[in-house]
Structures are given as C-alpha cells and as structure tokens.
N, C-alpha and C. Protein backbone atom coordinates (compact mmCIF):
# COMPACT_ATOMS: atom_id res chain seq x y z
N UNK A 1 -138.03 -128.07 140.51
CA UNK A 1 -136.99 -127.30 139.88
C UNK A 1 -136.00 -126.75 140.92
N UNK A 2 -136.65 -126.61 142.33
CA UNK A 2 -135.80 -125.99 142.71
C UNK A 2 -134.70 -126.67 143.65
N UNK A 3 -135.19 -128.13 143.48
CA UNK A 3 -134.47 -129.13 144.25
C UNK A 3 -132.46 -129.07 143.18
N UNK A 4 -132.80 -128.55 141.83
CA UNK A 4 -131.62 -128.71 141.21
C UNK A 4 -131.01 -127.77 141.48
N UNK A 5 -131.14 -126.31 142.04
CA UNK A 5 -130.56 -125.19 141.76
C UNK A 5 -129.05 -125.44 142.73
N UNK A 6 -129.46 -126.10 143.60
CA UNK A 6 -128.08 -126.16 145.11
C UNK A 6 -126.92 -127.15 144.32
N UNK A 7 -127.72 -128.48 144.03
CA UNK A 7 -126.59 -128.78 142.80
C UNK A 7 -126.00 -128.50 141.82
N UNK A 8 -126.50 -127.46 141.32
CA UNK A 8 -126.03 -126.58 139.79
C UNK A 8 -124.78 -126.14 140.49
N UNK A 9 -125.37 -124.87 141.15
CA UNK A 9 -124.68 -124.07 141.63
C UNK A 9 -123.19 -124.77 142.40
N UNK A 10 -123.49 -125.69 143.19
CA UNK A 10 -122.23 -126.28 143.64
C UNK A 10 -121.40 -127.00 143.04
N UNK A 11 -121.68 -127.59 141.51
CA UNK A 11 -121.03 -128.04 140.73
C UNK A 11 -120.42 -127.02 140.22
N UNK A 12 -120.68 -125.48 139.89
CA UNK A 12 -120.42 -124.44 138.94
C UNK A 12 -119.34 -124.13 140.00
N UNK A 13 -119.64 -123.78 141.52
CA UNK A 13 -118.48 -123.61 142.06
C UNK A 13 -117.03 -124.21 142.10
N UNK A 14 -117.31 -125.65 142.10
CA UNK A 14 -116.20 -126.64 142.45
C UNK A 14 -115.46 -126.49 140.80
N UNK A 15 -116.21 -126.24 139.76
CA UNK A 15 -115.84 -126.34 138.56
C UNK A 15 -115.22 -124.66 138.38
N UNK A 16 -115.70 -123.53 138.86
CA UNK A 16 -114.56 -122.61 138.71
C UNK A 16 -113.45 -122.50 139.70
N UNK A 17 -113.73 -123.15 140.89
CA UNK A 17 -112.12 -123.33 141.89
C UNK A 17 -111.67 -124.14 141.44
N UNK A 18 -111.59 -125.08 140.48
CA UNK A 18 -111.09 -126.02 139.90
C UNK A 18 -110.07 -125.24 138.75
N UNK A 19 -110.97 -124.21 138.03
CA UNK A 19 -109.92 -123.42 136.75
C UNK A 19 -109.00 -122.40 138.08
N UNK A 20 -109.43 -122.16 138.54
CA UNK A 20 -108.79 -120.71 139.19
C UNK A 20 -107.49 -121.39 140.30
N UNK A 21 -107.78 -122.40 140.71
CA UNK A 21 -106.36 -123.91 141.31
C UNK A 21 -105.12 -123.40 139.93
N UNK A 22 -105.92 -124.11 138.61
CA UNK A 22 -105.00 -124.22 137.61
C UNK A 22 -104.90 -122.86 137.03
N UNK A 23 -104.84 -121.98 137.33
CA UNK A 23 -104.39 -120.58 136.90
C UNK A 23 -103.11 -120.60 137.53
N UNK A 24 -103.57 -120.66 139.13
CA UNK A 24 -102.56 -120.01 139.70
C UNK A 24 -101.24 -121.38 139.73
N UNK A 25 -101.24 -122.41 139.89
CA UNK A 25 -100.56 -123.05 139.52
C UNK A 25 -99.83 -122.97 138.32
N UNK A 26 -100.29 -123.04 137.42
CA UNK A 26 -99.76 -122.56 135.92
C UNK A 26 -98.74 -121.16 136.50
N UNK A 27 -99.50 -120.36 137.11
CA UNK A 27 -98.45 -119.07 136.89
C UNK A 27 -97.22 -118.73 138.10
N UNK A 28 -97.48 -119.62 138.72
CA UNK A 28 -96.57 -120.23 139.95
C UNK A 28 -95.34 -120.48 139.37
N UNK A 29 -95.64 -121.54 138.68
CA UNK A 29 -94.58 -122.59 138.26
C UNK A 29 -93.90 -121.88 136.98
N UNK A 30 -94.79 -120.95 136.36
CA UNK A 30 -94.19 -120.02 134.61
C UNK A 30 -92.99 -119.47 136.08
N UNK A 31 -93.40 -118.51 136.23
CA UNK A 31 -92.63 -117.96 137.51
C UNK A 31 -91.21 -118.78 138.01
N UNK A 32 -91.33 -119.75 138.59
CA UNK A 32 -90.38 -120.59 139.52
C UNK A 32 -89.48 -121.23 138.15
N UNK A 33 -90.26 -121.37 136.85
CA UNK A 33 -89.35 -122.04 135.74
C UNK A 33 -88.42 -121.19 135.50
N UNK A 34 -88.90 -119.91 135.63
CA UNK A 34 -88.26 -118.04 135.13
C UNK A 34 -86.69 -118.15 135.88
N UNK A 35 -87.22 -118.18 136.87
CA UNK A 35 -86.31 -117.90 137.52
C UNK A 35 -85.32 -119.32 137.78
N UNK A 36 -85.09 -120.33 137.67
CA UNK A 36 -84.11 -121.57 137.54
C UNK A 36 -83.80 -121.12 135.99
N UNK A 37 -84.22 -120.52 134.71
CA UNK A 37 -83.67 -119.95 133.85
C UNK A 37 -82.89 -119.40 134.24
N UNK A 38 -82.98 -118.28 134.75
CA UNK A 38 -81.75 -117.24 135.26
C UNK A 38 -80.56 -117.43 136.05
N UNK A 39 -80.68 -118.99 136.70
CA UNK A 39 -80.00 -119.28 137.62
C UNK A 39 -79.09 -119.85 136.73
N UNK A 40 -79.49 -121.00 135.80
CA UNK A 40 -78.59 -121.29 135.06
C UNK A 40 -77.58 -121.02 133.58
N UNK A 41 -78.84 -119.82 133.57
CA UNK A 41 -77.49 -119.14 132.82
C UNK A 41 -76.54 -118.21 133.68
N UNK A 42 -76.81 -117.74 135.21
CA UNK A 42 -75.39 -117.61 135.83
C UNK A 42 -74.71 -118.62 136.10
N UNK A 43 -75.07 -119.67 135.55
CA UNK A 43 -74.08 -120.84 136.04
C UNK A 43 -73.24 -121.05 134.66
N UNK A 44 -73.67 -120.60 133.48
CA UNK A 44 -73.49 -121.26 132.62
C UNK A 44 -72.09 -120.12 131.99
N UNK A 45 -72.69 -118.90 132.79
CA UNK A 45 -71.40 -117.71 133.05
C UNK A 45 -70.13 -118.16 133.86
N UNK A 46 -70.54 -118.69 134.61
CA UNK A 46 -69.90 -119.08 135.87
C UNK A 46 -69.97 -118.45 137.03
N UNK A 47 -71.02 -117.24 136.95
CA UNK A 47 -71.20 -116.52 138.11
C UNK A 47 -71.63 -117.67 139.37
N UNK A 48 -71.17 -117.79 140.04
CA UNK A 48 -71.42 -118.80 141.47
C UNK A 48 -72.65 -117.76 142.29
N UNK A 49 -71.72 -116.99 142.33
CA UNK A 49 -72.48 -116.02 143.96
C UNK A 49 -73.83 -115.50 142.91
N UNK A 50 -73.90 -115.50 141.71
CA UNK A 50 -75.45 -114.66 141.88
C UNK A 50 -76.50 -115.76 141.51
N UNK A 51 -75.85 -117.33 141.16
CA UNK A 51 -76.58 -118.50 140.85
C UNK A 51 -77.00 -118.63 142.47
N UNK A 52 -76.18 -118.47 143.28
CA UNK A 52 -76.13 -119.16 144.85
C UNK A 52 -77.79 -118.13 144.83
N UNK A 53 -77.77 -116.60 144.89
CA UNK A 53 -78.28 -115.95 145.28
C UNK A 53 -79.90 -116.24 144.17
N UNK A 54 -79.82 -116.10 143.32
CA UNK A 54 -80.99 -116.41 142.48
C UNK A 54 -81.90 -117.60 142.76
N UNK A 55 -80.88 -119.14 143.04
CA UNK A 55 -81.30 -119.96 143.50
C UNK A 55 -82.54 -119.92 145.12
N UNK A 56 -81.31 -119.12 145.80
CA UNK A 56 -82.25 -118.23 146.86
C UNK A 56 -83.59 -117.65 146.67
N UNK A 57 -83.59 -116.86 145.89
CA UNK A 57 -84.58 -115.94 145.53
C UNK A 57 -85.43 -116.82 145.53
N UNK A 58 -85.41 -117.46 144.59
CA UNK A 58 -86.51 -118.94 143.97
C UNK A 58 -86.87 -119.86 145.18
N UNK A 59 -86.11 -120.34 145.82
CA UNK A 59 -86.53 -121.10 147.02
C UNK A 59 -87.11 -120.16 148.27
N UNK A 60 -86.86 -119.16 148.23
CA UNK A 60 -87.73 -118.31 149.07
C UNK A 60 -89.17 -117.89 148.33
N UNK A 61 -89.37 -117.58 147.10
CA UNK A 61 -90.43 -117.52 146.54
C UNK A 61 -91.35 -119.28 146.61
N UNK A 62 -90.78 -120.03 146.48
CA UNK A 62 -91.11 -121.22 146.81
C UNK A 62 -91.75 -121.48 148.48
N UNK A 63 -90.90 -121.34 148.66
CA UNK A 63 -91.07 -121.58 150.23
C UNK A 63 -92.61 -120.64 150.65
N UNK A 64 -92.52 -119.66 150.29
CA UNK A 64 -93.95 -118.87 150.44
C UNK A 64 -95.25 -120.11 150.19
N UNK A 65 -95.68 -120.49 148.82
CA UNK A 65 -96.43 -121.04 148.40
C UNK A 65 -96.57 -122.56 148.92
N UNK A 66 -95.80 -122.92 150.17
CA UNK A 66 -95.52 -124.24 150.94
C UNK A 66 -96.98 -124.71 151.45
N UNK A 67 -97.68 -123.59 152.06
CA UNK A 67 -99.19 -124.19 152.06
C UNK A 67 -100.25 -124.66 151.08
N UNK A 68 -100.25 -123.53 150.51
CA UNK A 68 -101.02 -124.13 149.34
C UNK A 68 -100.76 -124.90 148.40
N UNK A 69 -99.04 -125.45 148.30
CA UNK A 69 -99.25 -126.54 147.54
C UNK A 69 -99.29 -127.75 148.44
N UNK A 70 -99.10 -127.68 149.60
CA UNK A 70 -99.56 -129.29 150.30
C UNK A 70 -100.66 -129.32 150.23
N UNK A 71 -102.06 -128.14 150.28
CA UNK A 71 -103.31 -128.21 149.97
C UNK A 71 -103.74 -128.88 149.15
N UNK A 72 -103.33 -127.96 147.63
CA UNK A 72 -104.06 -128.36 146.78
C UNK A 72 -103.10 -129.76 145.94
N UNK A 73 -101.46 -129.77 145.88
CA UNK A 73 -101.06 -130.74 144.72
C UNK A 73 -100.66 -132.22 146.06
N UNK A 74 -100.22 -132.83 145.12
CA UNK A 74 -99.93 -134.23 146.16
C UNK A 74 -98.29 -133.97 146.43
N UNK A 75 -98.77 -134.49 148.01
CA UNK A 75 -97.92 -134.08 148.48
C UNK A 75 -96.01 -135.09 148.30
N UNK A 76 -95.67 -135.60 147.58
CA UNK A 76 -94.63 -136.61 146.77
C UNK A 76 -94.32 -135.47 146.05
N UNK A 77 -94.77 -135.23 144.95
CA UNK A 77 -94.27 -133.95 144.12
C UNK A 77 -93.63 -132.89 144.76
N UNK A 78 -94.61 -132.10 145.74
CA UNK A 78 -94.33 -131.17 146.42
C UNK A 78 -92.32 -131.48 147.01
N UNK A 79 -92.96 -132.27 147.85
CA UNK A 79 -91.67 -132.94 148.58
C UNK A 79 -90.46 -132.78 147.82
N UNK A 80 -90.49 -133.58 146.59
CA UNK A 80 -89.31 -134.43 146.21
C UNK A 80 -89.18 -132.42 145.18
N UNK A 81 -89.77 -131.39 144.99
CA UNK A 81 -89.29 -130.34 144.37
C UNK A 81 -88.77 -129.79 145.74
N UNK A 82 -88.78 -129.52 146.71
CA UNK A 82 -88.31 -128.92 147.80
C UNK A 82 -86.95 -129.94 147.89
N UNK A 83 -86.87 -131.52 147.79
CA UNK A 83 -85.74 -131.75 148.08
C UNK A 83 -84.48 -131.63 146.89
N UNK A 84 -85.15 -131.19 145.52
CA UNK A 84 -84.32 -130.73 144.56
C UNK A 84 -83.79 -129.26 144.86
N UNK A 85 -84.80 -128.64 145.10
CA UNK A 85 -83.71 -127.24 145.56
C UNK A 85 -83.27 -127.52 146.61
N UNK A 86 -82.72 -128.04 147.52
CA UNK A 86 -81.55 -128.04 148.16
C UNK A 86 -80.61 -128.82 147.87
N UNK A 87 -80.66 -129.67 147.00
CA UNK A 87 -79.52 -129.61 145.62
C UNK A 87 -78.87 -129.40 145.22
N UNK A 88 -80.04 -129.20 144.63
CA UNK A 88 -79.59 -128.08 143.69
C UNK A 88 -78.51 -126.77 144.68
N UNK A 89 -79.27 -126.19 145.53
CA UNK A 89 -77.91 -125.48 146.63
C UNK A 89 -77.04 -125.99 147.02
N UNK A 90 -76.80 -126.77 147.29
CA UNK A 90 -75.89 -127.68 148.21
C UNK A 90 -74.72 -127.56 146.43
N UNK A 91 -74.84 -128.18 145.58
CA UNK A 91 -74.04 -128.28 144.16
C UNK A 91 -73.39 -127.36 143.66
N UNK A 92 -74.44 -126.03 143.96
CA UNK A 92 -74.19 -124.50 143.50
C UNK A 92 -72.89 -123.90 144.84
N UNK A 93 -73.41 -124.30 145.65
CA UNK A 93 -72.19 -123.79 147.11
C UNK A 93 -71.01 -124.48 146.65
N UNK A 94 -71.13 -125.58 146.30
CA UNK A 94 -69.37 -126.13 145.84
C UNK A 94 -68.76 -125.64 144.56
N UNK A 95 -70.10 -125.68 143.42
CA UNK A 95 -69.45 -125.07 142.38
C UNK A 95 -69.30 -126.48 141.52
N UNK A 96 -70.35 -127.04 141.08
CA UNK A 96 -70.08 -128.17 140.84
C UNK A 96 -71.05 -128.05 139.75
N UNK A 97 -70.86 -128.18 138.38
CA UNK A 97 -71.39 -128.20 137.17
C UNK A 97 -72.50 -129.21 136.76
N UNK A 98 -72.69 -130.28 137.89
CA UNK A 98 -73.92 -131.20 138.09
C UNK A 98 -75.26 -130.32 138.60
N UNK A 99 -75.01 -129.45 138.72
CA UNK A 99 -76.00 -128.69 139.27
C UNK A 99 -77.08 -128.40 138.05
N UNK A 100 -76.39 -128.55 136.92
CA UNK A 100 -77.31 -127.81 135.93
C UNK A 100 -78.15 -129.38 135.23
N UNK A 101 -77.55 -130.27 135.75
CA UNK A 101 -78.67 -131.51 135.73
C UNK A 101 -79.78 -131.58 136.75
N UNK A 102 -79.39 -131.11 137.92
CA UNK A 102 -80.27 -130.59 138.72
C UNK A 102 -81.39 -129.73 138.54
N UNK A 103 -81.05 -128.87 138.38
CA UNK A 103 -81.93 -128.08 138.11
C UNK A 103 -82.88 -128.07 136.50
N UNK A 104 -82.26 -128.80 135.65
CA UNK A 104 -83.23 -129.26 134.79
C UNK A 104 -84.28 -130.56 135.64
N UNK A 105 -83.97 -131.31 136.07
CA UNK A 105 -84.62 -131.96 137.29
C UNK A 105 -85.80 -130.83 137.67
N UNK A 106 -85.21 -130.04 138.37
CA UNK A 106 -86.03 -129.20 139.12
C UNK A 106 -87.78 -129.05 138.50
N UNK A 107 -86.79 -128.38 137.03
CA UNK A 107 -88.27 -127.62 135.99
C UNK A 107 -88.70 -128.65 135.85
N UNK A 108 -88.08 -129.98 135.58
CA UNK A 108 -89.42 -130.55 134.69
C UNK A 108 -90.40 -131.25 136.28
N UNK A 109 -89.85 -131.31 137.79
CA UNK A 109 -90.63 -131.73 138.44
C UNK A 109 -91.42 -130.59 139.02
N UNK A 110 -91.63 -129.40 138.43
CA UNK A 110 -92.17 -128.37 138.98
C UNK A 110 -93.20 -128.16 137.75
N UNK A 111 -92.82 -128.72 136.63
CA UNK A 111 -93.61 -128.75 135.38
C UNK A 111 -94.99 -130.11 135.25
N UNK A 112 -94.11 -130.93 136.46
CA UNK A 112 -95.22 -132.17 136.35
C UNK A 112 -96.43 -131.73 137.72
N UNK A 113 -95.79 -130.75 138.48
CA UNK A 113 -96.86 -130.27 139.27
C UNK A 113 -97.71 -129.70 138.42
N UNK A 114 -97.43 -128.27 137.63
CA UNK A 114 -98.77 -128.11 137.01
C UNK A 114 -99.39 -128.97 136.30
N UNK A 115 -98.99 -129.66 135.34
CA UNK A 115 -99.89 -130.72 134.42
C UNK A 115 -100.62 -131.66 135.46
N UNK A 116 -100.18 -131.79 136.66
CA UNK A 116 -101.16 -132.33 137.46
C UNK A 116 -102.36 -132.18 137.74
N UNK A 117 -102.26 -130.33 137.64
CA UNK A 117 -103.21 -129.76 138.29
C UNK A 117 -103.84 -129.07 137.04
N UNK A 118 -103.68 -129.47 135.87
CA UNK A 118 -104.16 -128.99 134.88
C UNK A 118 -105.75 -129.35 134.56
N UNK A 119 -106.63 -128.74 134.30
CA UNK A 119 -107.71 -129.30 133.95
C UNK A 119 -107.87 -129.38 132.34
N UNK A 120 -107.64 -130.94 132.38
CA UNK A 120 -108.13 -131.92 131.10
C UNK A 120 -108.74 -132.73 130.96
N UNK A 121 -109.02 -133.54 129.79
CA UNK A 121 -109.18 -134.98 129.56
C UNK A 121 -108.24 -135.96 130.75
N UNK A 122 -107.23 -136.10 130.24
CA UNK A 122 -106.32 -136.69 131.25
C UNK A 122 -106.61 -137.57 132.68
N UNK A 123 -106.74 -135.59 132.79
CA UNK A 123 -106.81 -135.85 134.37
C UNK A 123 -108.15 -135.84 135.35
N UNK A 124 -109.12 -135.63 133.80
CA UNK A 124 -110.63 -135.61 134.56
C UNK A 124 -111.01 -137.70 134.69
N UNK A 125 -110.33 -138.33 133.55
CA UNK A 125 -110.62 -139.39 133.49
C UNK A 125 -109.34 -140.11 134.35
C-alpha cells in the first residue's frame, strides 16, 4: 500500500499546479483583454495620447509576466503577442485606425494563450 502513496500524491500535485497554471492564466489574460478594451475605445474617441498611454500600461503589465509565460505557455504564442503589441504601438504613435485590427489580433492571440493552458478534454487528449 504504501508503495502507491508517492504516486498518488505526486499525481494530486502535478494535477493541482496544473488548475492553479490555469487560474492564473485565465486571470492574466481577463486582465490584459481589460485593458486593450480601454485602449480601444480611446481610439475609437480618438484620444491618441491616452490609447498611446493605456497601450503602455498593458505592455508594461505584460512585460512583468515575461517569465512565467516562457515557463509555462509555448513559447510562438508568447512571441508573436509581444510582437503584436508593438504594433499595435508603433500604429497608435502615427494615429493610424489599423490599429484597432491590431489589437483585436492582440485579444484573440492572448485568448488562444489561455485556452491553451486551459484544462480540458481538448487539451488533455
């Protein structure tokens, strides 16, 4: 009996760092979606300087979480959302109304990070 207990237990672990990955991912990305909301409805104002600055906000909140998502998500995703926000900035500094294709870009590749990391069917099989 007691040959099973080290395997229980280490399955039970890997199986709650597994939910607690997809928590914080999930609430990462609710977060980072929040805020590209806000950005584009100053764009959609036409406020430039507080889209420029919001955009900021977000890529600095981003930029924080740079380790742990090369950790835990693959690193292509990661990448190619870091090379959308600067973009996405680069669009917003000119003032260029493509930006808001961008940044729908953005969410949904910041949206395919969590479902990555989602624990399902899916992605267990």
């Amino acid at each position: 009996m007691k040959s099973w207990l080290i395997p229980i237990f280490l399955l039970a672990a890997i199986l709650a760092a597994s939910v607690l990955n997809c928590r914080a991912m999930e609430r990462d990305v609710t977060r980072w979606q929040s805020q590209l909301e806000q950005t584009e409805e100053a764009i959609s104002a036409e406020n430039w300087q507080d889209a420029k600055k919001l955009l900021s906000q977000s890529y600095e909140d981003w930029s924080k979480r740079q380790t742990y998502l090369h950790i835990t998500a693959q690193h292509s995703l990661v990448d190619s959302a870091d090379a959308m926000y600067r973009r996405c900035a680069a669009l917003i500094t000119v003032q260029d109304p493509e930006c808001m294709a961008e940044l729908a870009d953005l969410t949904h590749q910041l949206w395919l990070l969590s479902e990555i990391e989602r624990f399902s069917i899916k992605n267990v099989l």
